[in-house]
N, C-alpha and C. Protein backbone atom coordinates (compact mmCIF):
# COMPACT_ATOMS: atom_id res chain seq x y z
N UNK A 1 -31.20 -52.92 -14.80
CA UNK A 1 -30.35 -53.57 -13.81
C UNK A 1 -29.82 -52.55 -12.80
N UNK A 2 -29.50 -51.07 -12.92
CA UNK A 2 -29.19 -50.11 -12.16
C UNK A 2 -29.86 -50.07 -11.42
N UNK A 3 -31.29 -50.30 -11.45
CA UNK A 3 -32.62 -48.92 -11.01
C UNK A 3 -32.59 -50.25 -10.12
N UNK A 4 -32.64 -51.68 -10.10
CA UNK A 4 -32.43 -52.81 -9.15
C UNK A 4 -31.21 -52.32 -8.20
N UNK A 5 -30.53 -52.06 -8.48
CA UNK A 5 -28.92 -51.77 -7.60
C UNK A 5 -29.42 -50.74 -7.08
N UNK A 6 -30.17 -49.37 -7.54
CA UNK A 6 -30.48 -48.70 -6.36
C UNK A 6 -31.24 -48.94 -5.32
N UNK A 7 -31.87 -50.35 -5.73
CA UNK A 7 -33.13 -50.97 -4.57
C UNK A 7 -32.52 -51.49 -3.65
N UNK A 8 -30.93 -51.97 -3.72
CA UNK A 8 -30.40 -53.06 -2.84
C UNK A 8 -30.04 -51.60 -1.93
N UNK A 9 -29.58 -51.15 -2.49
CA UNK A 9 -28.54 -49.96 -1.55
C UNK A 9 -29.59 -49.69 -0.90
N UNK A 10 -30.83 -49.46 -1.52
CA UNK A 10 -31.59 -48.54 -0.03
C UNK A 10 -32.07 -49.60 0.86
N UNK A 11 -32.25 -50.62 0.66
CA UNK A 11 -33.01 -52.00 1.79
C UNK A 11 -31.21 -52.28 2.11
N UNK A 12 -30.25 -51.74 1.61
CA UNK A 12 -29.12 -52.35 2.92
C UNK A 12 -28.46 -51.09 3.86
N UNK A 13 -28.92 -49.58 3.14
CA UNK A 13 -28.78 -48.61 4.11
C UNK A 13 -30.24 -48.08 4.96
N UNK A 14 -30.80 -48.43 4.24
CA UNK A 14 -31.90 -47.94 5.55
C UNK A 14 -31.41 -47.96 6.98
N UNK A 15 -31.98 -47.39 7.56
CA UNK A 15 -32.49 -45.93 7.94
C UNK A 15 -31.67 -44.79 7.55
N UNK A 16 -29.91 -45.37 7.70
CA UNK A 16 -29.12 -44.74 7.72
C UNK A 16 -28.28 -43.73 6.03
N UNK A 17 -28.28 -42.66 6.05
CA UNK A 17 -27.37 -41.81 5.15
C UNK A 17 -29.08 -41.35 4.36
N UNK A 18 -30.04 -40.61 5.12
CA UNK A 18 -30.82 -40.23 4.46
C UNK A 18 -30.98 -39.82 2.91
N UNK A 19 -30.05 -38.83 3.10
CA UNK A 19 -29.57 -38.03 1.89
C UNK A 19 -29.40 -38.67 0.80
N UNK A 20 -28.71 -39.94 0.68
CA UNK A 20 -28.03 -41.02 -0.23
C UNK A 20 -29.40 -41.78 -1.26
N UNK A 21 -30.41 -41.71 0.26
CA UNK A 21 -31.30 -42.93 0.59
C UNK A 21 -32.14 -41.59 -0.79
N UNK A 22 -32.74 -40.76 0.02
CA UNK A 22 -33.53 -39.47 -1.50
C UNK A 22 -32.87 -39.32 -2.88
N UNK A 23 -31.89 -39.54 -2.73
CA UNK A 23 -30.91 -39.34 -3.96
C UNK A 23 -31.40 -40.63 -4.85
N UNK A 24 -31.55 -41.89 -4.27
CA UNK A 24 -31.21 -43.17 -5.15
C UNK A 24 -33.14 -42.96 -5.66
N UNK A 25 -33.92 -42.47 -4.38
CA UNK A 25 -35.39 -42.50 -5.20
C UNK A 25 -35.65 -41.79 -6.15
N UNK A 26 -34.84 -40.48 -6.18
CA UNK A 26 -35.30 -39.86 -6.95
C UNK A 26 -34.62 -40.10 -8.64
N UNK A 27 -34.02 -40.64 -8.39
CA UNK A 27 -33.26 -41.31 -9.80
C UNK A 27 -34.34 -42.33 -10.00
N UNK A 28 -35.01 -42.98 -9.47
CA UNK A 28 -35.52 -44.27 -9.83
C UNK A 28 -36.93 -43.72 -9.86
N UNK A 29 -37.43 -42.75 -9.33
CA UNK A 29 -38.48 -41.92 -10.08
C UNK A 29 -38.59 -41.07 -11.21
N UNK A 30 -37.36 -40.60 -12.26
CA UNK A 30 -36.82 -40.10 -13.05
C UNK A 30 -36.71 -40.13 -14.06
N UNK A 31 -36.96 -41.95 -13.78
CA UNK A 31 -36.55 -43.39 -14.52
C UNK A 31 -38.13 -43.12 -15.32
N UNK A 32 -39.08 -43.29 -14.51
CA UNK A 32 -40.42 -43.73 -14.78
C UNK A 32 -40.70 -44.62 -13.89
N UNK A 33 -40.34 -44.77 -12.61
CA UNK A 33 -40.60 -46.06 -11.75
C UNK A 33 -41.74 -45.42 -10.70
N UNK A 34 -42.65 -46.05 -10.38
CA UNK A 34 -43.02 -44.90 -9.35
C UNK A 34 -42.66 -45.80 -7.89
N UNK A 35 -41.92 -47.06 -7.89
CA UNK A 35 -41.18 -47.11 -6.72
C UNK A 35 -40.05 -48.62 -7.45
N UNK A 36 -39.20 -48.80 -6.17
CA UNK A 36 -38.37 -49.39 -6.80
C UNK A 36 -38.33 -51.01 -7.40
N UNK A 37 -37.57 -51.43 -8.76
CA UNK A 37 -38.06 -52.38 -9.12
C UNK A 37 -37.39 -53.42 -8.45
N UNK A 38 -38.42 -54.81 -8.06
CA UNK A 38 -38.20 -55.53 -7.14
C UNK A 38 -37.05 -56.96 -7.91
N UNK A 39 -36.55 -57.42 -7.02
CA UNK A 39 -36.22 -58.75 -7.98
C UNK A 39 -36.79 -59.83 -6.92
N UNK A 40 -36.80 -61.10 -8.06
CA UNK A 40 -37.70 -61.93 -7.21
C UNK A 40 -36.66 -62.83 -6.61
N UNK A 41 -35.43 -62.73 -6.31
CA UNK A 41 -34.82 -63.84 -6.03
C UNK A 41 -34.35 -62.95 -4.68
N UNK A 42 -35.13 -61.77 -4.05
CA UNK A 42 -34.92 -61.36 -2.47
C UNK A 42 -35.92 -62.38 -2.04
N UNK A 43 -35.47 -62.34 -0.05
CA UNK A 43 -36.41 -63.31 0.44
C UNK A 43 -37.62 -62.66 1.17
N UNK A 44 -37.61 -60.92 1.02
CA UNK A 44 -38.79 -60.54 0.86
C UNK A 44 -39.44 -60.02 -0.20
N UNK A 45 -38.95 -60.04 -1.12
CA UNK A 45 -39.92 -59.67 -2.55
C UNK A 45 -41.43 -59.88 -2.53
N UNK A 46 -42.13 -60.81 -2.09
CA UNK A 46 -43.30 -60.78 -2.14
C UNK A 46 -43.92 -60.14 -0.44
N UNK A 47 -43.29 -59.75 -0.01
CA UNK A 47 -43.87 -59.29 1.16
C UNK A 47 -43.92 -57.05 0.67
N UNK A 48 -42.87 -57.14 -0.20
CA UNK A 48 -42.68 -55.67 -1.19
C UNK A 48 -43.82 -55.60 -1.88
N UNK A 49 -44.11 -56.94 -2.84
CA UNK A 49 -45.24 -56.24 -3.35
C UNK A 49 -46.22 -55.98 -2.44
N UNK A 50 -46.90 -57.23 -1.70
CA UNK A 50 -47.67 -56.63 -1.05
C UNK A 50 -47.95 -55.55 -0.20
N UNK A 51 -47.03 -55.21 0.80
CA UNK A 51 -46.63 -53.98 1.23
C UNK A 51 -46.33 -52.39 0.88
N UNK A 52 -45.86 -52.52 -0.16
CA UNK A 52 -45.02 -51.74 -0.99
C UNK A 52 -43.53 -51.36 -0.58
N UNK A 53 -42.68 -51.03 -1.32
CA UNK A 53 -41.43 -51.14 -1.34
C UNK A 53 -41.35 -49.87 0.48
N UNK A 54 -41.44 -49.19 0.31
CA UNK A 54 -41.37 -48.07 1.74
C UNK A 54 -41.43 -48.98 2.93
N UNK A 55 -42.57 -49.77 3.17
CA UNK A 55 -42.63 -50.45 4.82
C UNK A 55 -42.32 -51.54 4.39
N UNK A 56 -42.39 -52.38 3.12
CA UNK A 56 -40.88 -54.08 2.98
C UNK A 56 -39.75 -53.39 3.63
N UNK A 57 -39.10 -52.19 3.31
CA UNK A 57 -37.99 -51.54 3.52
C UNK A 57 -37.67 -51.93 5.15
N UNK A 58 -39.25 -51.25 6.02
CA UNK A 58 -39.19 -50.85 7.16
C UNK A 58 -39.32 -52.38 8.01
N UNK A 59 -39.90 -53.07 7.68
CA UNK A 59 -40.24 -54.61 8.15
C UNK A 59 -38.88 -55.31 7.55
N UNK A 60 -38.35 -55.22 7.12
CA UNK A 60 -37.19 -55.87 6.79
C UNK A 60 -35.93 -55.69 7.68
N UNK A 61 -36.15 -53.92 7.66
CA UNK A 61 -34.75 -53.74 8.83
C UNK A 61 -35.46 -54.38 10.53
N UNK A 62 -36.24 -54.01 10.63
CA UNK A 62 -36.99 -54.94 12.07
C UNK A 62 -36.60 -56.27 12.27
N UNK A 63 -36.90 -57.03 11.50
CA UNK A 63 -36.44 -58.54 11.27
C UNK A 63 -35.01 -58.49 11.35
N UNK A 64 -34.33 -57.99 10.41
CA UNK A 64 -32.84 -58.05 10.57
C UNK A 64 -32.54 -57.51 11.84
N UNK A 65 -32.64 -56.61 12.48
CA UNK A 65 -32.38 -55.81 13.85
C UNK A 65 -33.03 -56.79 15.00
N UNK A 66 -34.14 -57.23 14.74
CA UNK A 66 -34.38 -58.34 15.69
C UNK A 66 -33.50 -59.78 15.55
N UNK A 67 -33.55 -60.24 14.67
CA UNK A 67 -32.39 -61.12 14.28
C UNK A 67 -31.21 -61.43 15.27
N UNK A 68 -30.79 -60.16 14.87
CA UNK A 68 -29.58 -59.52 15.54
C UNK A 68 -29.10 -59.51 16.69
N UNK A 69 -30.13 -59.60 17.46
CA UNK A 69 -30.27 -59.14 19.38
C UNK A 69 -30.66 -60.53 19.74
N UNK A 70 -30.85 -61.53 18.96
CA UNK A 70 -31.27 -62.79 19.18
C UNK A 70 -29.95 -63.60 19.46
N UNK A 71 -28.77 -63.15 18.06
CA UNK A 71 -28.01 -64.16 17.74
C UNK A 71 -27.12 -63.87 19.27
């Protein structure tokens, strides 16, 4: 359930607090994860798997940032 909580923090700080952002992977590589574990009740989870967790990350803040400039 942690190694999930470090997944939220980094898909809700991305781009921002790099440092924070290496810190939470490398705990969750540490783990035995070789990236972070997904839950299925996000509304991109299946766009993670397919993608992999790094560019879901990056396509996610896009959407939200586009979103954004819309509302």
């Amino acid at each position: 359930a942690s190694l999930v909580n470090f997944s939220q923090f980094v898909r809700y700080y991305y781009p921002h607090h790099k440092e924070l952002l290496n810190e939470a992977k490398s705990i969750v590589v540490a783990n035995g994860y070789k990236s972070f574990p997904l839950s299925d009740a996000w509304p991109f989870a299946k766009v993670y798997k397919i993608l992999g967790f790094n560019n879901g990350v990056k396509l996610e803040y896009l959407a939200k940032t586009i979103i954004s400039k819309l509302k």
